[in-house]
PDB file of N, CA and C in Angstrom:
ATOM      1  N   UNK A   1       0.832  -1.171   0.000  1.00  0.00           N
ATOM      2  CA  UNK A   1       0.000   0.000   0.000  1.00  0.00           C
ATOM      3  C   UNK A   1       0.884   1.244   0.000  1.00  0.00           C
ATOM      4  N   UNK A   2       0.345   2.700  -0.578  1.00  0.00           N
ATOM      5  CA  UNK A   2       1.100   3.346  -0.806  1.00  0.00           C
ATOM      6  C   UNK A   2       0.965   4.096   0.398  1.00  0.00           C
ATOM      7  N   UNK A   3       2.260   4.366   0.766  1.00  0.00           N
ATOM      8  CA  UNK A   3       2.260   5.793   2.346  1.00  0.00           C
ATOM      9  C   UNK A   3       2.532   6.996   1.735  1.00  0.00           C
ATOM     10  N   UNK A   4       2.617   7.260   0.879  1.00  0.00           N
ATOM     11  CA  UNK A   4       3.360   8.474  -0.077  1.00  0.00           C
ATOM     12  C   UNK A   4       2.149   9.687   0.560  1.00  0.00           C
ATOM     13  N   UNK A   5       2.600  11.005   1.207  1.00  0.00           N
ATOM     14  CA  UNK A   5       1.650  11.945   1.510  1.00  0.00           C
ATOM     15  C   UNK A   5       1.645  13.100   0.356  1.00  0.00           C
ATOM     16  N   UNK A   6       0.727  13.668   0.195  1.00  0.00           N
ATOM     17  CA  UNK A   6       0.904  14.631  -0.973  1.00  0.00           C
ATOM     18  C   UNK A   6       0.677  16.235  -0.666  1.00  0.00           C
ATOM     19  N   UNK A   7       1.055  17.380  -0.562  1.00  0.00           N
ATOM     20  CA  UNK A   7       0.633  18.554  -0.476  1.00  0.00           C
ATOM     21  C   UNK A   7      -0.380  18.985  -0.020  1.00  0.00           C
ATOM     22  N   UNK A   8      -0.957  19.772   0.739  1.00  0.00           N
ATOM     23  CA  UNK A   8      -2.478  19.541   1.028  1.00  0.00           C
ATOM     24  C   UNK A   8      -3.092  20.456  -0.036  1.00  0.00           C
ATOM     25  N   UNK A   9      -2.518  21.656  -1.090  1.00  0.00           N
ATOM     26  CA  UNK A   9      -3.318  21.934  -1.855  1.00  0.00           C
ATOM     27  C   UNK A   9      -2.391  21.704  -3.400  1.00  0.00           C
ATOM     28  N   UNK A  10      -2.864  23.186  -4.020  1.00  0.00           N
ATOM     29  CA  UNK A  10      -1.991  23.178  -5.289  1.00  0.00           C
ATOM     30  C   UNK A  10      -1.884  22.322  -6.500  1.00  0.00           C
ATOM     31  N   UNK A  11      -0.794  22.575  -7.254  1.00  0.00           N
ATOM     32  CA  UNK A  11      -0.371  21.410  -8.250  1.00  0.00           C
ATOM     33  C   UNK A  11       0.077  20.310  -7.779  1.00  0.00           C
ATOM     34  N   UNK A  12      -0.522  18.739  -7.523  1.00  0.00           N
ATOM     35  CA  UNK A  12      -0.032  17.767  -6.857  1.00  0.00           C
ATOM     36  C   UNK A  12       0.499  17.250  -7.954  1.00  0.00           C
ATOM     37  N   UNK A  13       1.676  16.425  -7.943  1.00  0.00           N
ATOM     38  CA  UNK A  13       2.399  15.834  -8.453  1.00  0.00           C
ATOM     39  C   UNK A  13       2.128  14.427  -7.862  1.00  0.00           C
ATOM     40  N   UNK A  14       1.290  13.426  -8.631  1.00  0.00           N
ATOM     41  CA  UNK A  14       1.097  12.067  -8.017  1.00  0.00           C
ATOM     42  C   UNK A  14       2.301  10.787  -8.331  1.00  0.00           C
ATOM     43  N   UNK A  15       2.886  10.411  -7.528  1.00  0.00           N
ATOM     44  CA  UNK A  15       3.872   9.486  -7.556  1.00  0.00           C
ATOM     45  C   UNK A  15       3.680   8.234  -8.871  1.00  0.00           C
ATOM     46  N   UNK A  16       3.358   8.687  -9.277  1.00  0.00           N
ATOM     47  CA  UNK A  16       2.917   7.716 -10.803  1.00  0.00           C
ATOM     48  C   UNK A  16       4.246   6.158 -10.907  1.00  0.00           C
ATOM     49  N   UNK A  17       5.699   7.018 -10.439  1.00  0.00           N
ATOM     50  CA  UNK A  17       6.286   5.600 -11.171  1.00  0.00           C
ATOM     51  C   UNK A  17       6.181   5.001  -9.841  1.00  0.00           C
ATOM     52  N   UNK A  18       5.794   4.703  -8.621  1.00  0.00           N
ATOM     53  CA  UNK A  18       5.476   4.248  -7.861  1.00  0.00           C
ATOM     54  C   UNK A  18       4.048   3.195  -7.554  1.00  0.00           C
ATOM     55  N   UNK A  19       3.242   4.342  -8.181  1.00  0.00           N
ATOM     56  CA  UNK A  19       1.385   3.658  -8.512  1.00  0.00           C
ATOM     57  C   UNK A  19       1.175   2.764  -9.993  1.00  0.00           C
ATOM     58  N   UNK A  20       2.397   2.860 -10.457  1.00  0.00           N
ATOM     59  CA  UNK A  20       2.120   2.006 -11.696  1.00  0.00           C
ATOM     60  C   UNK A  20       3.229   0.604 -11.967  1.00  0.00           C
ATOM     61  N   UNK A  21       3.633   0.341 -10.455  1.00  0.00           N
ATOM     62  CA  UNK A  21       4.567  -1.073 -10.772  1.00  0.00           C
ATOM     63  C   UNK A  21       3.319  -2.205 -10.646  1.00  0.00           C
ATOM     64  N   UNK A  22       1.803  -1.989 -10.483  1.00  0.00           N
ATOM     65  CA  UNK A  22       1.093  -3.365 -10.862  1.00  0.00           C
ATOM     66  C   UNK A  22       0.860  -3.698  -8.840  1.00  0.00           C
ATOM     67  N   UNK A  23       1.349  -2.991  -8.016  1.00  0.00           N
ATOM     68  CA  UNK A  23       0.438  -3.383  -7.026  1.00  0.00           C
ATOM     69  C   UNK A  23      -0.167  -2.625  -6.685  1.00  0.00           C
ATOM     70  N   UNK A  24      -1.062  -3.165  -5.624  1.00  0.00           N
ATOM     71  CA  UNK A  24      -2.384  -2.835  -4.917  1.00  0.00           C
ATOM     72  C   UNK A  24      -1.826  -1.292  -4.200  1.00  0.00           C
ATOM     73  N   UNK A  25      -2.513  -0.239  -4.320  1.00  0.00           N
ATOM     74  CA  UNK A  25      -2.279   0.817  -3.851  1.00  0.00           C
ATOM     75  C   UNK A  25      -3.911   1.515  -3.141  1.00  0.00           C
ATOM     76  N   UNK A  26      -3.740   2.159  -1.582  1.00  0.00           N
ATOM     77  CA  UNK A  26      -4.901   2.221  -1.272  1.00  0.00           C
ATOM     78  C   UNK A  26      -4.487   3.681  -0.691  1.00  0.00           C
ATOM     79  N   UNK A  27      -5.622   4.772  -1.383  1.00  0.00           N
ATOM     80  CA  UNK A  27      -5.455   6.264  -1.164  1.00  0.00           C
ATOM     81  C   UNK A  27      -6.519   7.014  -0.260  1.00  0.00           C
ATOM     82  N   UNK A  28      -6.405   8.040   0.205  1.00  0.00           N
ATOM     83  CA  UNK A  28      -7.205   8.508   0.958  1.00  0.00           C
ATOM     84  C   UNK A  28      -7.620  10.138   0.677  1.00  0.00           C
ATOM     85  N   UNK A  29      -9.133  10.151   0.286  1.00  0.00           N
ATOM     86  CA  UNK A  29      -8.938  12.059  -0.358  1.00  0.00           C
ATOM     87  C   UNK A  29      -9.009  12.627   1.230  1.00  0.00           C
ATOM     88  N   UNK A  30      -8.179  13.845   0.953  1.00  0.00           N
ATOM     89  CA  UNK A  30      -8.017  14.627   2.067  1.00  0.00           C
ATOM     90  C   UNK A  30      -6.261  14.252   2.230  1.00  0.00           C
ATOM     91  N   UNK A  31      -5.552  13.015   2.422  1.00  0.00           N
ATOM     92  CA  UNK A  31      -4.648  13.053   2.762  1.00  0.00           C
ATOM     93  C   UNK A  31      -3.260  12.435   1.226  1.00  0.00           C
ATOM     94  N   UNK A  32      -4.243  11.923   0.702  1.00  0.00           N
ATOM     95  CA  UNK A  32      -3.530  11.781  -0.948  1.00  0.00           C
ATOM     96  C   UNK A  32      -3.562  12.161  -1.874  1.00  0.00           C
ATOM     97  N   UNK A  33      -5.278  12.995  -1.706  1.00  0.00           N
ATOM     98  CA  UNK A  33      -5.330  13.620  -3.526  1.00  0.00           C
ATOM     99  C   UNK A  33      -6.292  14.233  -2.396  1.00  0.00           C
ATOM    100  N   UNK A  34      -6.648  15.839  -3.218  1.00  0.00           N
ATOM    101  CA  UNK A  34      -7.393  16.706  -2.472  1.00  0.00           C
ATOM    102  C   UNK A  34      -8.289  16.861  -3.620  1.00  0.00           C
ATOM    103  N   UNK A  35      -9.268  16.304  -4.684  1.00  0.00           N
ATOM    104  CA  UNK A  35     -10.213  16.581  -5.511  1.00  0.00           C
ATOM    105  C   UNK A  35     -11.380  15.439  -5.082  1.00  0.00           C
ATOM    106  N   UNK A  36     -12.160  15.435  -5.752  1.00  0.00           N
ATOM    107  CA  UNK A  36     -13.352  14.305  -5.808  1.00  0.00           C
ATOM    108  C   UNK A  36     -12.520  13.301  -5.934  1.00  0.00           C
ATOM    109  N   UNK A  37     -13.206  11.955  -5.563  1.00  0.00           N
ATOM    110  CA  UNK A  37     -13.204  10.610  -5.533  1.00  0.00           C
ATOM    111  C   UNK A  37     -13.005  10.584  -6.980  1.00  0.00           C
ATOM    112  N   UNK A  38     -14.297  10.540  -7.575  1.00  0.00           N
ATOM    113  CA  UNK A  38     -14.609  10.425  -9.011  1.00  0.00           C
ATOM    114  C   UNK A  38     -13.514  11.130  -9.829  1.00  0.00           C
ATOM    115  N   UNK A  39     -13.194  12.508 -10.053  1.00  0.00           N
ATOM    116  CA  UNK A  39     -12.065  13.029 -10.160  1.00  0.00           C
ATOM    117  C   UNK A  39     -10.560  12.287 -10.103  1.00  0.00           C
ATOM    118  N   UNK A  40     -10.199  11.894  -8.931  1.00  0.00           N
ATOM    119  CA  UNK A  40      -9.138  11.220  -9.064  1.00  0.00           C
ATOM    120  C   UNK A  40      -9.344   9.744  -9.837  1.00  0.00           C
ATOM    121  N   UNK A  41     -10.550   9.223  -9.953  1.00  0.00           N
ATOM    122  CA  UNK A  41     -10.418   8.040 -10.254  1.00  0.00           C
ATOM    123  C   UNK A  41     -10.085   8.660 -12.025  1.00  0.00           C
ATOM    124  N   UNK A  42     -10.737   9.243 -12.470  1.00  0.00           N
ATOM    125  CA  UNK A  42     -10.562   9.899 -13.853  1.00  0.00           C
ATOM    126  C   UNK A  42      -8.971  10.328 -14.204  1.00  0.00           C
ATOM    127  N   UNK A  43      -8.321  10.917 -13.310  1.00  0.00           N
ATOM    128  CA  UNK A  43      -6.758  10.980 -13.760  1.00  0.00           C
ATOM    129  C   UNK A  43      -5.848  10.042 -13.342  1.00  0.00           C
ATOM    130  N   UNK A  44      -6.527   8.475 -12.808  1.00  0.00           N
ATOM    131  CA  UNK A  44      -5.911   7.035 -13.119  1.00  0.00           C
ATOM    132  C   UNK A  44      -5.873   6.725 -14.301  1.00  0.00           C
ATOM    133  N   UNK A  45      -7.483   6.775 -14.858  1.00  0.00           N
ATOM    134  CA  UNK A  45      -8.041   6.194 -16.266  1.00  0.00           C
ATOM    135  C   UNK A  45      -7.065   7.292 -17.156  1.00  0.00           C
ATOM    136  N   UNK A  46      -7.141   8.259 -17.305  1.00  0.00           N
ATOM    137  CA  UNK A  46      -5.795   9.036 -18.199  1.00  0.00           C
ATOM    138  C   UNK A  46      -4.537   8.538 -18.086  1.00  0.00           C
ATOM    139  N   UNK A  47      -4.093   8.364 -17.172  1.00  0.00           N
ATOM    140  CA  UNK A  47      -2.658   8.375 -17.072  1.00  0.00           C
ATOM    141  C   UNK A  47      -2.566   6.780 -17.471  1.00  0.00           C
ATOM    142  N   UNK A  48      -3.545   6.080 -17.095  1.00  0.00           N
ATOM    143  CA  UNK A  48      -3.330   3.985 -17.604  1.00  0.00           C
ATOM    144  C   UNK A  48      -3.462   4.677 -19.386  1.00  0.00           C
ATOM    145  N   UNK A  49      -4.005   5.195 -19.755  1.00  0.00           N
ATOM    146  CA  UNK A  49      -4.494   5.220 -20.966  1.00  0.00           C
ATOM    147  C   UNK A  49      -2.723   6.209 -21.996  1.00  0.00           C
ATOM    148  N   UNK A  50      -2.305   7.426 -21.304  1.00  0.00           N
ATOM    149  CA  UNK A  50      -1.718   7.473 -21.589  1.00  0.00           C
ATOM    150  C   UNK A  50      -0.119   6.659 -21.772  1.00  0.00           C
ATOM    151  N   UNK A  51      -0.256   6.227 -20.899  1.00  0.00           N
ATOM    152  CA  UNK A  51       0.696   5.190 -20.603  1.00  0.00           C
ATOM    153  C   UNK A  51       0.347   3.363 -20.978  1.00  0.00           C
ATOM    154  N   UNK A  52      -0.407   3.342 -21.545  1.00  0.00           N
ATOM    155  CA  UNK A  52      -0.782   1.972 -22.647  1.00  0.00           C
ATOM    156  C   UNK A  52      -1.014   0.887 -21.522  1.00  0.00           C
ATOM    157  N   UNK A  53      -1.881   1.374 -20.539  1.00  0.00           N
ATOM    158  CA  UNK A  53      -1.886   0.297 -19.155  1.00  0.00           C
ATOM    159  C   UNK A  53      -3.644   0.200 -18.850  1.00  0.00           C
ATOM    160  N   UNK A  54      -4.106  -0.648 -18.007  1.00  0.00           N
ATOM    161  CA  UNK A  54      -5.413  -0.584 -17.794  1.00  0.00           C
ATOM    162  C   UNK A  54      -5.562  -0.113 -16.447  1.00  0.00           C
ATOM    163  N   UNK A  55      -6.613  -0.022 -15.293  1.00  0.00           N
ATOM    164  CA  UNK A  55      -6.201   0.419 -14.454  1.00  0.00           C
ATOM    165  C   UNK A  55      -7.862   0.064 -13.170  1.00  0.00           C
ATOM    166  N   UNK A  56      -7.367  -0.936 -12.555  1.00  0.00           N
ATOM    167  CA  UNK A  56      -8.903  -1.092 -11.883  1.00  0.00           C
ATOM    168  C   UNK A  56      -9.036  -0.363 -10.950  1.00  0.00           C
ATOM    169  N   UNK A  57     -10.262   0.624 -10.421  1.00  0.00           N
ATOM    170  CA  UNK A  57     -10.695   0.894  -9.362  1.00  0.00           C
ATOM    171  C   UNK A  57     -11.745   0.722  -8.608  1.00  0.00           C
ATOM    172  N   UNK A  58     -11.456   0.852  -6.739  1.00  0.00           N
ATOM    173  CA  UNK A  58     -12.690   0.534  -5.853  1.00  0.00           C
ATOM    174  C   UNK A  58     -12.229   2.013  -4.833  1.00  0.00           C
ATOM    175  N   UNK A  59     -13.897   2.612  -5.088  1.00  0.00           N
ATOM    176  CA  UNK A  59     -13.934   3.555  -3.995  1.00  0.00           C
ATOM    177  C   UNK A  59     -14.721   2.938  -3.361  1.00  0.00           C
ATOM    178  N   UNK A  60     -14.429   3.069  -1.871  1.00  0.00           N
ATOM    179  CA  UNK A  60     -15.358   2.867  -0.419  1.00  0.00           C
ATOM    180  C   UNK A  60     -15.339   4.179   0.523  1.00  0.00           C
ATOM    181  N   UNK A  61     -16.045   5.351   0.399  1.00  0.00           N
ATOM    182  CA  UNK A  61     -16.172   6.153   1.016  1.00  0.00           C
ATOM    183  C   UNK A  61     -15.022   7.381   0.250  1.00  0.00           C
ATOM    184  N   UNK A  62     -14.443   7.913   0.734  1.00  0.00           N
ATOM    185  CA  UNK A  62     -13.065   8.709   0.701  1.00  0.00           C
ATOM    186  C   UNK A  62     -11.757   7.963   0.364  1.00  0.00           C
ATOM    187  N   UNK A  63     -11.865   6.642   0.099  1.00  0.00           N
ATOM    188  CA  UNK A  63     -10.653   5.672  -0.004  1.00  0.00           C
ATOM    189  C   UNK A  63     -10.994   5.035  -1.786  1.00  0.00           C
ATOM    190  N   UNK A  64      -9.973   5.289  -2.367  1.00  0.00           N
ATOM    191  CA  UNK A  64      -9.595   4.280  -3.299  1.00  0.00           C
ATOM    192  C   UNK A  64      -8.892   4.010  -3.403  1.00  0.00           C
ATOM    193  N   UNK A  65      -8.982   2.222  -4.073  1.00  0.00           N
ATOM    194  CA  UNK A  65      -7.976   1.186  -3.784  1.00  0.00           C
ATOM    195  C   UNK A  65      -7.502   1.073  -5.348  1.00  0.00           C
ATOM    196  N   UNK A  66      -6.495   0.841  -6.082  1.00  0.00           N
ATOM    197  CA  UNK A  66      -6.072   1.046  -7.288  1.00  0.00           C
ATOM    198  C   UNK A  66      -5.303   0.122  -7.524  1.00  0.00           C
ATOM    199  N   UNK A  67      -5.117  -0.406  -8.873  1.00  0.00           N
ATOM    200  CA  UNK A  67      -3.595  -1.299  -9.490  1.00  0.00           C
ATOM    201  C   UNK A  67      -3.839  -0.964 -11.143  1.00  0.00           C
ATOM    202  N   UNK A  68      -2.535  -0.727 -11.234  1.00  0.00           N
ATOM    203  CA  UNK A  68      -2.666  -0.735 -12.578  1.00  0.00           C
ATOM    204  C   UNK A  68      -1.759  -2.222 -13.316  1.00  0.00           C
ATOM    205  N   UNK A  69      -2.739  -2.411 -14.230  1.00  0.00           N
ATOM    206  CA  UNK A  69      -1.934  -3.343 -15.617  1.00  0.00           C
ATOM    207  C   UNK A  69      -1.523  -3.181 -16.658  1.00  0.00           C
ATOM    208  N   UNK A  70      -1.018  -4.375 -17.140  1.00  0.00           N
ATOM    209  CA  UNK A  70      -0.831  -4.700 -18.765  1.00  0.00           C
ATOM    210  C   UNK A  70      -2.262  -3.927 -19.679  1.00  0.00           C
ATOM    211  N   UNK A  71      -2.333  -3.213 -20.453  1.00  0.00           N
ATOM    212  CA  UNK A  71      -3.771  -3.549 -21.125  1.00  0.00           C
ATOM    213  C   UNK A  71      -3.452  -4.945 -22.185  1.00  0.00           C
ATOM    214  N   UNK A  72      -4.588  -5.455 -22.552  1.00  0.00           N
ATOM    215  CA  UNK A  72      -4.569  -6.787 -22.461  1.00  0.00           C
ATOM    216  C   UNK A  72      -4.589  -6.430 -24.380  1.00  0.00           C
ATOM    217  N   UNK A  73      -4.023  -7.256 -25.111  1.00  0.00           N
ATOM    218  CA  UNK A  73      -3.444  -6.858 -26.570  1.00  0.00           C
ATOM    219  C   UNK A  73      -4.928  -7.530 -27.358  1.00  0.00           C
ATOM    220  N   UNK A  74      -5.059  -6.743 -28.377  1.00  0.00           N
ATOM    221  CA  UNK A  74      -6.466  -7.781 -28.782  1.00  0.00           C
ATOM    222  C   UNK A  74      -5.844  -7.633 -30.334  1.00  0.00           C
TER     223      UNK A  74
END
């Protein structure tokens, strides 16, 4: 799980080569990303997309849990 703390406002810079080695990473808004839930889940789906990866998410309240993958070759 990731401990990485982030800025409490501003331009956050999200630890990307960290959130994208393929494990389980579990975030908290307020203390990891300061936007909407939904919001952050949206600049996972960009960044898997820019980066040719897939990217599952689970929000439970203020917490999402994240991993990114392979996207799968068709």
């Amino acid at each position: 799980m990731s401990n990485a703390q982030l800025p409490p406002h501003g331009n956050t810079v999200y630890p990307w080569p960290l959130w994208v080695s393929g494990s389980v990473h579990r975030v908290k808004q307020g203390k990891h990303f300061n936007v909407t839930t939904k919001s952050f889940c949206s600049s996972l789906r960009c960044h898997a997309r820019r980066k040719g990866l897939s990217v599952e998410t689970r929000v439970k309240g203020g917490t999402v849990t994240f991993r990114f993958f392979p996207r799968d070759s068709e």
